[in-house]
PDB file of N, CA and C in Angstrom:
ATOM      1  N   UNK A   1     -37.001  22.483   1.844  1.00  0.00           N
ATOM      2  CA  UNK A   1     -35.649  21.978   2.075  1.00  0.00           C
ATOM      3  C   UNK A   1     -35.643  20.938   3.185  1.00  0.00           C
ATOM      4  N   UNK A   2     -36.636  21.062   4.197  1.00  0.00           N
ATOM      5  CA  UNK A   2     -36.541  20.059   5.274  1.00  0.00           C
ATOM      6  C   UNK A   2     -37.000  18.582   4.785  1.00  0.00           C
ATOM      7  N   UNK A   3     -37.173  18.635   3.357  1.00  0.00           N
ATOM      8  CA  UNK A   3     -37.569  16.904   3.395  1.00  0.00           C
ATOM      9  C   UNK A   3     -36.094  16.212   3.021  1.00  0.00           C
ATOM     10  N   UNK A   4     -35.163  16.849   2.863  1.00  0.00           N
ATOM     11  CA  UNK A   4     -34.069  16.656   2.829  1.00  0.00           C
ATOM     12  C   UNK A   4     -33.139  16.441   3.975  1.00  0.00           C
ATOM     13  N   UNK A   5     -33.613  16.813   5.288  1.00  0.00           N
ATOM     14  CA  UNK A   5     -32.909  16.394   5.950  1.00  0.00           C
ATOM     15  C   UNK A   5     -33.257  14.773   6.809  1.00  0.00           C
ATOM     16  N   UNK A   6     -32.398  14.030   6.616  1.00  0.00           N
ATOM     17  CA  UNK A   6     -32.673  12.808   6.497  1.00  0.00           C
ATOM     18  C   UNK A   6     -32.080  11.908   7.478  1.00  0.00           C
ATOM     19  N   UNK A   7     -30.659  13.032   7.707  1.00  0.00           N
ATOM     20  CA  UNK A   7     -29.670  11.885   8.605  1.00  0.00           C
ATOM     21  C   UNK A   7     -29.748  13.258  10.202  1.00  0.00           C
ATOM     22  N   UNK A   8     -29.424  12.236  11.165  1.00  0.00           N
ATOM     23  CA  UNK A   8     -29.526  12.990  12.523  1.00  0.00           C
ATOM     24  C   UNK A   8     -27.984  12.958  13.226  1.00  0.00           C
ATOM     25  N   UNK A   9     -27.769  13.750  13.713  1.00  0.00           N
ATOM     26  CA  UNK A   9     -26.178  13.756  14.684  1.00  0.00           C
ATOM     27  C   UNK A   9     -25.840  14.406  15.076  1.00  0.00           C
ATOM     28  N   UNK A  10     -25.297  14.188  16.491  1.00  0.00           N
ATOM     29  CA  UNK A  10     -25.097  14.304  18.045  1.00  0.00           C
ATOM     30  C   UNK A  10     -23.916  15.603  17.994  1.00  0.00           C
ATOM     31  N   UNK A  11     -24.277  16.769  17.957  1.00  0.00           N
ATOM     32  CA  UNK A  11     -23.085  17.473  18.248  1.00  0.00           C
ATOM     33  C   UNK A  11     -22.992  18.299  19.585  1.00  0.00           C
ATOM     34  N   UNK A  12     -21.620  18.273  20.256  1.00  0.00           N
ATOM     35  CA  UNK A  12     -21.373  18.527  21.364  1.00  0.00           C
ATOM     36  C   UNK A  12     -20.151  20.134  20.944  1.00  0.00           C
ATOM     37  N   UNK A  13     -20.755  20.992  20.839  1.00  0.00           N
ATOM     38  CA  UNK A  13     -20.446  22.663  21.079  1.00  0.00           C
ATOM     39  C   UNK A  13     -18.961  22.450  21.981  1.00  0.00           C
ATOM     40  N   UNK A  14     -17.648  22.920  21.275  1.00  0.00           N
ATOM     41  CA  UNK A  14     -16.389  23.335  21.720  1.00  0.00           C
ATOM     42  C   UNK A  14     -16.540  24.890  22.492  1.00  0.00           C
ATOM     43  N   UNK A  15     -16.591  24.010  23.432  1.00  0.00           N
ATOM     44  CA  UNK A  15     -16.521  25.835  24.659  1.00  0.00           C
ATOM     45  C   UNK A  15     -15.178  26.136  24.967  1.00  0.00           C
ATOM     46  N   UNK A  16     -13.871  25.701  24.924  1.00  0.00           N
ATOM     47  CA  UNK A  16     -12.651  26.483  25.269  1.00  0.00           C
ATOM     48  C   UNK A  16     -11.771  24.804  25.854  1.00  0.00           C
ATOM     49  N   UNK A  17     -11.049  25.445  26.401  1.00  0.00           N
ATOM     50  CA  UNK A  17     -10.020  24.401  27.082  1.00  0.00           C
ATOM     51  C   UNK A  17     -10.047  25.102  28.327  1.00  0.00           C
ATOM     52  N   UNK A  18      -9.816  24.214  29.753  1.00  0.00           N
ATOM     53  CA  UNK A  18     -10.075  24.387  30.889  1.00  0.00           C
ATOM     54  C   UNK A  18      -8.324  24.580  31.326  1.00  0.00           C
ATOM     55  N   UNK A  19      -8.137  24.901  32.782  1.00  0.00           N
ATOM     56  CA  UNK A  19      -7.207  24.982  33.232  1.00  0.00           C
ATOM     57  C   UNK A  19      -6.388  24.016  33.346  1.00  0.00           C
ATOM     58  N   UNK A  20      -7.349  22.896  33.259  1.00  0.00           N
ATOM     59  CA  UNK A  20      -6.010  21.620  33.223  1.00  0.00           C
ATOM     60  C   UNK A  20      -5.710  21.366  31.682  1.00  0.00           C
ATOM     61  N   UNK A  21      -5.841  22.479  30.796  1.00  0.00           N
ATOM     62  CA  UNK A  21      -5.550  21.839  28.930  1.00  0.00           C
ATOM     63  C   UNK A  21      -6.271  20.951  28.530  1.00  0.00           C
ATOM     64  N   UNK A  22      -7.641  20.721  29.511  1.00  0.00           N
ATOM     65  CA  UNK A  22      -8.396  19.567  28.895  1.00  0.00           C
ATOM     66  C   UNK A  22      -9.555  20.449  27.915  1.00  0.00           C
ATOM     67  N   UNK A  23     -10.102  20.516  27.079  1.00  0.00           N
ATOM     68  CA  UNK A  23     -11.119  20.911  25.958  1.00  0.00           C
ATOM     69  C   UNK A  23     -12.522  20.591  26.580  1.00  0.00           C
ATOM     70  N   UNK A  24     -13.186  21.012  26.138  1.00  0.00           N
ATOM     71  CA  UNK A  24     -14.507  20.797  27.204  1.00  0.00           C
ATOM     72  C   UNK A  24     -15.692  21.287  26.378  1.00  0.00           C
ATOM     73  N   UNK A  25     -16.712  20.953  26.448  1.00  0.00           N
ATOM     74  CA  UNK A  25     -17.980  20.841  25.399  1.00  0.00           C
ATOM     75  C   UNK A  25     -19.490  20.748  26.146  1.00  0.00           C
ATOM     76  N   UNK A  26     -20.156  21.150  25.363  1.00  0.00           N
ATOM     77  CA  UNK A  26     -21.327  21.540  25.703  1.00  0.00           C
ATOM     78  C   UNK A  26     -22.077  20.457  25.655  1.00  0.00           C
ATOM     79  N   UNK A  27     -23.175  19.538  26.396  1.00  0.00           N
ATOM     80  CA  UNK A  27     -23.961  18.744  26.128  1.00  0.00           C
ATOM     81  C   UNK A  27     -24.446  18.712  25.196  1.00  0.00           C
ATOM     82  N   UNK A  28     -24.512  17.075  24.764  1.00  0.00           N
ATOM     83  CA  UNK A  28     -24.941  16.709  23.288  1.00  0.00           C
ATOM     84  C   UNK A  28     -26.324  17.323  22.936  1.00  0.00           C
ATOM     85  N   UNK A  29     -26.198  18.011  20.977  1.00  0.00           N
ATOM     86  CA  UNK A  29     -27.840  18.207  20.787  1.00  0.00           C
ATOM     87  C   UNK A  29     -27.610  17.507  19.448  1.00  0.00           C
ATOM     88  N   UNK A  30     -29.279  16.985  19.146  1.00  0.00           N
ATOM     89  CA  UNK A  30     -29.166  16.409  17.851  1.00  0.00           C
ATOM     90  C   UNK A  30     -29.782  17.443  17.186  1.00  0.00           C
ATOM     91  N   UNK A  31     -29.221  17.179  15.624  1.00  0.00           N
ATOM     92  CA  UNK A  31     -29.313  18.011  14.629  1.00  0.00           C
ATOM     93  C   UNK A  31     -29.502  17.656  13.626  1.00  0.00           C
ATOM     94  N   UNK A  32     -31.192  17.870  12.981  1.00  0.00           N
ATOM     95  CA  UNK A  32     -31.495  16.946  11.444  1.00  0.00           C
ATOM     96  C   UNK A  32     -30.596  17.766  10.617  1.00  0.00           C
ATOM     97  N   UNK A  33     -30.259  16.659   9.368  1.00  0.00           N
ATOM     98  CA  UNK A  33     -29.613  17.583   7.992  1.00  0.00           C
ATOM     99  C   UNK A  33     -29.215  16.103   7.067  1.00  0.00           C
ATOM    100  N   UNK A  34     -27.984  16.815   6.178  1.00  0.00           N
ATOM    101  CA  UNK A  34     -27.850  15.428   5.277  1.00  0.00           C
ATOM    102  C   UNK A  34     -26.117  15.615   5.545  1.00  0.00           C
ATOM    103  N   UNK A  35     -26.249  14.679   5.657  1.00  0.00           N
ATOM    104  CA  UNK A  35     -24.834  13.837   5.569  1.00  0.00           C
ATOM    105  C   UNK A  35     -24.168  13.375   3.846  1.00  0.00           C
ATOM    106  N   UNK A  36     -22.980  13.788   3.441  1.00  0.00           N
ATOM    107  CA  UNK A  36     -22.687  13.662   2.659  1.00  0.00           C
ATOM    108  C   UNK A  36     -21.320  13.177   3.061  1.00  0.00           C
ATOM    109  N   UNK A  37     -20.871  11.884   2.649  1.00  0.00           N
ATOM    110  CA  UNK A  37     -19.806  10.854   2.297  1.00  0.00           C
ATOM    111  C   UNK A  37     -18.402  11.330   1.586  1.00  0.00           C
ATOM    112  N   UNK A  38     -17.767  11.909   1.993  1.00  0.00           N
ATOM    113  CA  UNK A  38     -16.656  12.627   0.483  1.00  0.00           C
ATOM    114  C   UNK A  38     -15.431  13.364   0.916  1.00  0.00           C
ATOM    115  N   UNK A  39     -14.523  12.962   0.081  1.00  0.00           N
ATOM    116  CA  UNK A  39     -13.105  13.553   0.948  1.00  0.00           C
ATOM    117  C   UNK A  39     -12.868  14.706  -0.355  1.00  0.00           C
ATOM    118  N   UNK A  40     -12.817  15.740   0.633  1.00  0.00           N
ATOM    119  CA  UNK A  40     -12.098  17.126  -0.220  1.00  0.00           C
ATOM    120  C   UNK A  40     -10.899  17.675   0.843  1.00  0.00           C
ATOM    121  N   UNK A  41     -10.273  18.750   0.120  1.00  0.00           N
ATOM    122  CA  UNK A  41      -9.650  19.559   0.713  1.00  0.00           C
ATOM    123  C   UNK A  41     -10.028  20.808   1.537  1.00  0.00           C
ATOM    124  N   UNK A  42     -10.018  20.874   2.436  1.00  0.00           N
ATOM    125  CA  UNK A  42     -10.806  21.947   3.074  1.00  0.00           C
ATOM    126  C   UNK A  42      -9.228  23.007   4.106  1.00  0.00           C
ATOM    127  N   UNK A  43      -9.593  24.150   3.868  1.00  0.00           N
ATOM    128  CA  UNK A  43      -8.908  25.356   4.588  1.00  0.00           C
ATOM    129  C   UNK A  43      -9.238  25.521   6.362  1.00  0.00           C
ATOM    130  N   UNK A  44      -9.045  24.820   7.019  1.00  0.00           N
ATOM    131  CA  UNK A  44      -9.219  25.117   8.980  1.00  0.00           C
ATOM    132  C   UNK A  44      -9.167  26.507   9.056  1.00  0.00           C
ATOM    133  N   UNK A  45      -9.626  26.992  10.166  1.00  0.00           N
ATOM    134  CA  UNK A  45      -9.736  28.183  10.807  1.00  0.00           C
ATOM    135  C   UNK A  45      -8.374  29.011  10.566  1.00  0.00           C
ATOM    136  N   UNK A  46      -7.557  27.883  11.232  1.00  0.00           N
ATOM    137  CA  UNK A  46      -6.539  28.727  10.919  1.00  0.00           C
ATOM    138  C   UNK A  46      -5.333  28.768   9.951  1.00  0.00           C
ATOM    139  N   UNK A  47      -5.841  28.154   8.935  1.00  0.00           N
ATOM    140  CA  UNK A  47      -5.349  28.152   7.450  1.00  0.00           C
ATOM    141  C   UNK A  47      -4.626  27.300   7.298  1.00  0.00           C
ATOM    142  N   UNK A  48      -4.434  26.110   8.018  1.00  0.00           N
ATOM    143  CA  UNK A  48      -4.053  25.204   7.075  1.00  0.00           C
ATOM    144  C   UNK A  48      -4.773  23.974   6.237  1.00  0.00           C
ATOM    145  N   UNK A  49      -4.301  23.391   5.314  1.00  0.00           N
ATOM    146  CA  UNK A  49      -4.987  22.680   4.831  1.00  0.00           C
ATOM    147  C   UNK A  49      -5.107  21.596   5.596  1.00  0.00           C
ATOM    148  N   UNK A  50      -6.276  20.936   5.095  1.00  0.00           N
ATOM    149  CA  UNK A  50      -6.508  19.356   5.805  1.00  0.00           C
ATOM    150  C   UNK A  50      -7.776  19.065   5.069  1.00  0.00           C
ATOM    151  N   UNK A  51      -8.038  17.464   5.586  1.00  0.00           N
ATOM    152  CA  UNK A  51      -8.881  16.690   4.660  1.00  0.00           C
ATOM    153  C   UNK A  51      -9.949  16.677   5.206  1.00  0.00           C
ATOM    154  N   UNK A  52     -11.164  16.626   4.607  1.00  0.00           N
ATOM    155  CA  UNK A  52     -12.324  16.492   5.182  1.00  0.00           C
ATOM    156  C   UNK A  52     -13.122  15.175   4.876  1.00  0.00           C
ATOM    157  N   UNK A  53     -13.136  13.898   5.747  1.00  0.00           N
ATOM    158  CA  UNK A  53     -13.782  13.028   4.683  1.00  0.00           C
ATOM    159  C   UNK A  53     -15.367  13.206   5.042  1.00  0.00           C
ATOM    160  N   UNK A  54     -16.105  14.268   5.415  1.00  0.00           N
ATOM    161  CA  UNK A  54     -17.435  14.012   5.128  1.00  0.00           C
ATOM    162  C   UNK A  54     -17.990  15.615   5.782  1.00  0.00           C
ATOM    163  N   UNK A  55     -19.000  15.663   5.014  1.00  0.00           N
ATOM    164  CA  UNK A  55     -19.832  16.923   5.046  1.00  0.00           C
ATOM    165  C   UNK A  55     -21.040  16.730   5.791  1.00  0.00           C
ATOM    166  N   UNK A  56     -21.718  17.605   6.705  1.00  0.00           N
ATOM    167  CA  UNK A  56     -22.701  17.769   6.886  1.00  0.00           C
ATOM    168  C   UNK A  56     -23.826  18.792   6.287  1.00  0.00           C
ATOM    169  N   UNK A  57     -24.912  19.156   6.373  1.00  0.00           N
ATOM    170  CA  UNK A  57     -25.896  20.426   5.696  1.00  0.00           C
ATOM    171  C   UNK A  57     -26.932  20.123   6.115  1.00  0.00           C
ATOM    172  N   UNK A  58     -26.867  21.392   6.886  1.00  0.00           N
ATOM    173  CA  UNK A  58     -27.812  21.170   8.061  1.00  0.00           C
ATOM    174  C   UNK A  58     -28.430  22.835   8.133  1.00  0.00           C
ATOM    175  N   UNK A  59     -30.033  23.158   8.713  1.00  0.00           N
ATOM    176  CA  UNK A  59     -30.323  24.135   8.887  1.00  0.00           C
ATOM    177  C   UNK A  59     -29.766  25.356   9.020  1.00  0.00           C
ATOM    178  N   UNK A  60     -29.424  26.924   8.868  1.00  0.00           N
ATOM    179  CA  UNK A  60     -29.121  27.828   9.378  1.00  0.00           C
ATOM    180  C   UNK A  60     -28.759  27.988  10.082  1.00  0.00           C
ATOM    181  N   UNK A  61     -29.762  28.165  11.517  1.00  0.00           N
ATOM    182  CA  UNK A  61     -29.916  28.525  12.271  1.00  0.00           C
ATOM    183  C   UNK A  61     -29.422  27.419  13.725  1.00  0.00           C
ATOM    184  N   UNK A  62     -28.650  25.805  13.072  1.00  0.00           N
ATOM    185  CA  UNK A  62     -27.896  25.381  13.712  1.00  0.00           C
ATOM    186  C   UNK A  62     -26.525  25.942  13.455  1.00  0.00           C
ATOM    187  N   UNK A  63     -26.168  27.109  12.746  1.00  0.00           N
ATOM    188  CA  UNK A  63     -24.541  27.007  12.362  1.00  0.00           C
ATOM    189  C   UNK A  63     -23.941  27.146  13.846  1.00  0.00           C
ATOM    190  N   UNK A  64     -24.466  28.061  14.622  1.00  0.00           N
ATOM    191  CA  UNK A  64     -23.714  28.695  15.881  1.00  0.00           C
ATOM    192  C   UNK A  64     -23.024  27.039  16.907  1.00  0.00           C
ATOM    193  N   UNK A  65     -24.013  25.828  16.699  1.00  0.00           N
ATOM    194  CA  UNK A  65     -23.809  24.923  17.223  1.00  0.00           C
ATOM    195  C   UNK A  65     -22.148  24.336  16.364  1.00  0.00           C
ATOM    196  N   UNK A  66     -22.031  24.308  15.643  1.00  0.00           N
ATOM    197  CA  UNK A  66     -20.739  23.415  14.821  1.00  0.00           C
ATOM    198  C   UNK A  66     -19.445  24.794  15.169  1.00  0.00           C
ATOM    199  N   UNK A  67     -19.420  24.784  15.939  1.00  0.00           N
ATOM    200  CA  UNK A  67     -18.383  25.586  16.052  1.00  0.00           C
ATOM    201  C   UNK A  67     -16.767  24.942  16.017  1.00  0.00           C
ATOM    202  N   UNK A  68     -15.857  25.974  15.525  1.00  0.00           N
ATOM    203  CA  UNK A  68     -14.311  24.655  15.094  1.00  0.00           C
ATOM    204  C   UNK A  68     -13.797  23.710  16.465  1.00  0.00           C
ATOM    205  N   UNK A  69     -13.539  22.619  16.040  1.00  0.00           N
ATOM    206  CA  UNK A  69     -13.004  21.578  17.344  1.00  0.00           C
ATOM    207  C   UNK A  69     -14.676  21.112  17.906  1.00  0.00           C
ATOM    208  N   UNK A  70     -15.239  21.184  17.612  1.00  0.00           N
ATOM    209  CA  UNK A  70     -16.515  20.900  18.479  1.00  0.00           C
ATOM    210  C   UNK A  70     -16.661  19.133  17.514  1.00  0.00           C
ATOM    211  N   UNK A  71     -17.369  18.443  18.316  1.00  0.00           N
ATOM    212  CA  UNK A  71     -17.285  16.952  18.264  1.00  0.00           C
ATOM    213  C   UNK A  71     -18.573  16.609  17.816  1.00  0.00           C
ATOM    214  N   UNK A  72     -18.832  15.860  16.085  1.00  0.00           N
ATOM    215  CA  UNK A  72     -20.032  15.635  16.288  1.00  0.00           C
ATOM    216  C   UNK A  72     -20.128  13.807  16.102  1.00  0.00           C
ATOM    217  N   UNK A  73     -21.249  13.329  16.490  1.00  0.00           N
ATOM    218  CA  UNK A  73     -21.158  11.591  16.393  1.00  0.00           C
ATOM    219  C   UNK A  73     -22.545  11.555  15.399  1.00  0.00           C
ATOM    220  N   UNK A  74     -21.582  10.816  14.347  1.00  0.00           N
ATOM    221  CA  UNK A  74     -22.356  10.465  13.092  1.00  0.00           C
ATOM    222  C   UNK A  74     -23.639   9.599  13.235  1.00  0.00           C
ATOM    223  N   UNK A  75     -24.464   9.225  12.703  1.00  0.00           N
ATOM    224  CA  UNK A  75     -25.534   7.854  12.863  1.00  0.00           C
ATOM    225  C   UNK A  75     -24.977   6.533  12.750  1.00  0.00           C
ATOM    226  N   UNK A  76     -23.711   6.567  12.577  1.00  0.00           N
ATOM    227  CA  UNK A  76     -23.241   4.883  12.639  1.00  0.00           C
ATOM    228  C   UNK A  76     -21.970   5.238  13.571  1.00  0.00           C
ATOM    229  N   UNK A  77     -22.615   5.990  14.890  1.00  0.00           N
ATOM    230  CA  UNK A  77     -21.778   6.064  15.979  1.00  0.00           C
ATOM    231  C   UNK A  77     -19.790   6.731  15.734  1.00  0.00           C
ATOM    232  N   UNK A  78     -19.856   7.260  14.504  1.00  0.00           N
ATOM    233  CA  UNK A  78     -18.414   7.498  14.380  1.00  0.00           C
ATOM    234  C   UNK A  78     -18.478   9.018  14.953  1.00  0.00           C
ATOM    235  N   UNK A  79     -17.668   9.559  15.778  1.00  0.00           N
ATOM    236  CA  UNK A  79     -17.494  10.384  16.393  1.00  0.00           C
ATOM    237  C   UNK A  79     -16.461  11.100  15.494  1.00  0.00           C
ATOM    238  N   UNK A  80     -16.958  12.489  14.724  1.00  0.00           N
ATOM    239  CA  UNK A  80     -15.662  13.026  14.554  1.00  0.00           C
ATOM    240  C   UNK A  80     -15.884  14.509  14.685  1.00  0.00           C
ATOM    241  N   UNK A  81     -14.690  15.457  14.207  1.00  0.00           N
ATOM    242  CA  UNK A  81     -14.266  16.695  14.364  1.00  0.00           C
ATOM    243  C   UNK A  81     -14.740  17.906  13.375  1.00  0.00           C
ATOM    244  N   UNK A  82     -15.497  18.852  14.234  1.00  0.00           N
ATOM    245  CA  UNK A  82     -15.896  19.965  13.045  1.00  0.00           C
ATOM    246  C   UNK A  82     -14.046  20.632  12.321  1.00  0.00           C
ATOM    247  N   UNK A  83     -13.929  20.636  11.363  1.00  0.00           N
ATOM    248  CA  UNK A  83     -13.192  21.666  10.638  1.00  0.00           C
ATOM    249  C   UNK A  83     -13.601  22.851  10.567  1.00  0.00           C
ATOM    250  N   UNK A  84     -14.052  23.413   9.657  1.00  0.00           N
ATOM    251  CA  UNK A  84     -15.083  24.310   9.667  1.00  0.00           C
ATOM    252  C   UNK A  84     -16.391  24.626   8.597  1.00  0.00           C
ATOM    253  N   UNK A  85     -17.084  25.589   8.830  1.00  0.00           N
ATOM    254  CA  UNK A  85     -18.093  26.027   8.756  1.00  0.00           C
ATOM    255  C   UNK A  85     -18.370  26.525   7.480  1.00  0.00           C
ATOM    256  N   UNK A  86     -19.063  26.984   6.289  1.00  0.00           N
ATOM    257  CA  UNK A  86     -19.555  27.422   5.914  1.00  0.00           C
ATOM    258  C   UNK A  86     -21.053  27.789   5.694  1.00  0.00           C
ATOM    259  N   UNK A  87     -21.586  29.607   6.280  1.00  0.00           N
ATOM    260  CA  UNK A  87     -22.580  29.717   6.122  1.00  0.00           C
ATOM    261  C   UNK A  87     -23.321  30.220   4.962  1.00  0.00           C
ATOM    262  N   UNK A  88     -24.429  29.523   4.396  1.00  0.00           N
ATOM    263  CA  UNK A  88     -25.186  29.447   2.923  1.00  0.00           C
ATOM    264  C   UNK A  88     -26.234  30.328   3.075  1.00  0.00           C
ATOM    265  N   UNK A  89     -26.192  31.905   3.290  1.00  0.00           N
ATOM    266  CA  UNK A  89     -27.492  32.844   3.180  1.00  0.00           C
ATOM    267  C   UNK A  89     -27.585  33.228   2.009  1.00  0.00           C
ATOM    268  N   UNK A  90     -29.109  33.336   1.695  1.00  0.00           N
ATOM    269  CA  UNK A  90     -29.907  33.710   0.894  1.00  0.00           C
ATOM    270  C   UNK A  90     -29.995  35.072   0.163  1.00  0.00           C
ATOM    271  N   UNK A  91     -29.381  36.018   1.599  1.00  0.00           N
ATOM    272  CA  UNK A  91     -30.116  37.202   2.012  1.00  0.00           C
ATOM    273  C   UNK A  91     -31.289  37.953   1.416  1.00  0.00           C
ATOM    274  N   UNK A  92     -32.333  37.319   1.852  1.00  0.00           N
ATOM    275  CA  UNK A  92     -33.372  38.017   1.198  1.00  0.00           C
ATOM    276  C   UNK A  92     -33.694  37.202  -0.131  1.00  0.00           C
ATOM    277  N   UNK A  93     -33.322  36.273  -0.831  1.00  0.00           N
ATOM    278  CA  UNK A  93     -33.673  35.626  -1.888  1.00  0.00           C
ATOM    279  C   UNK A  93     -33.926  34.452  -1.261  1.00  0.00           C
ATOM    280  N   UNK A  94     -35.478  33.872  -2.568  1.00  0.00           N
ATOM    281  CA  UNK A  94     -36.063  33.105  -1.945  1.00  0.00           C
ATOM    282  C   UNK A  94     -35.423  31.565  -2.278  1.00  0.00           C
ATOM    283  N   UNK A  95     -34.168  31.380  -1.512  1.00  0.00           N
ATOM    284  CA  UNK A  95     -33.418  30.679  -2.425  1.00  0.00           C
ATOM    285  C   UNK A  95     -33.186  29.693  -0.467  1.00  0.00           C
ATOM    286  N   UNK A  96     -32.966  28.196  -0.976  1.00  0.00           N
ATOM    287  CA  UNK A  96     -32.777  27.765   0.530  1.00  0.00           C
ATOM    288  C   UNK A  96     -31.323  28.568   1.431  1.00  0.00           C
ATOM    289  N   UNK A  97     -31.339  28.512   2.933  1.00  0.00           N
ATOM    290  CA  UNK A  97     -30.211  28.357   3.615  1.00  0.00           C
ATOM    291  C   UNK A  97     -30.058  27.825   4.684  1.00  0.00           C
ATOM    292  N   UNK A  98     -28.440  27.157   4.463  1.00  0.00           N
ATOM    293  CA  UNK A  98     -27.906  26.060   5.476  1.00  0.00           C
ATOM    294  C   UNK A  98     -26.931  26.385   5.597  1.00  0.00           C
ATOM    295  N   UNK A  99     -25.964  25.691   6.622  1.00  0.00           N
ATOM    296  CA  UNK A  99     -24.782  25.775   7.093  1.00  0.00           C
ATOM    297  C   UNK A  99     -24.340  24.221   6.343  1.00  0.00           C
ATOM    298  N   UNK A 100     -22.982  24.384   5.773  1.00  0.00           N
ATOM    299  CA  UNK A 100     -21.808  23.118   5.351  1.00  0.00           C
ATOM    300  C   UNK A 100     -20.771  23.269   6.560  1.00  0.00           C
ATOM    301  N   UNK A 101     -20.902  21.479   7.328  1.00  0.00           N
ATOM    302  CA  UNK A 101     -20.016  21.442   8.245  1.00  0.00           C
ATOM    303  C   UNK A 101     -19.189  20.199   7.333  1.00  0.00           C
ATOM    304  N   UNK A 102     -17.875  20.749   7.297  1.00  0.00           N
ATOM    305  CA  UNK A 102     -16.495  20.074   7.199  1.00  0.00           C
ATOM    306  C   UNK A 102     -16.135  19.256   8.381  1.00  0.00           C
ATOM    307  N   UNK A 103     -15.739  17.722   8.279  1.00  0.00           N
ATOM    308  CA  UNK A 103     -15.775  16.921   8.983  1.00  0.00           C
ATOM    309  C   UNK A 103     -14.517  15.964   8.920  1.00  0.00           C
ATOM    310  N   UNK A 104     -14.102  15.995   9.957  1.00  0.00           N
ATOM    311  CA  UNK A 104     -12.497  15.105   9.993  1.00  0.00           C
ATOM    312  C   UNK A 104     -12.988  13.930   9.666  1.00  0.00           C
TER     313      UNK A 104
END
């Protein structure tokens, strides 16, 4: 599955909002995977709808990093917003798994 990951991008981990209401994030890590181009409808955390124009799919064992509101910057520098998450286990089948990050 890793010859597939092709495209790289900068995501910065949503740790909470601070006392002044400002949002605040974890230093940037890069993260191989593939980038996929495409507007769907996607369900937010907290149920409402909204648009996603682009997907990420990326390793497993990065899901904990894309956490909701967390900021990632694409390879042609566009900075945008995790929606959310879906995690792709196998369990136990020898079948690939990744995490699908939903992308403002």
């Amino acid at each position: 599955m890793t010859r597939f990951w092709v495209h790289t991008v900068a995501v910065e981990t949503f740790e909470g909002t601070n006392g002044y209401g400002q949002d605040t994030f974890s230093p940037p890590v890069t993260v191989n995977g593939w980038l996929q181009g495409s507007t769907k409808l996607v369900r937010a955390t907290e149920g409402d709808e909204t648009v996603s124009q682009a997907q990420f799919f990326a390793p497993i064992d990065s899901a904990p990093l894309f956490a909701p509101k967390s900021r990632v910057t694409l390879p042609d520098s566009r900075i945008t917003t995790v929606i959310v998450t879906n995690t792709n286990d196998a369990g136990g089948l020898r079948l690939p798994e990744h995490v699908e990050v939903n992308l403002t």
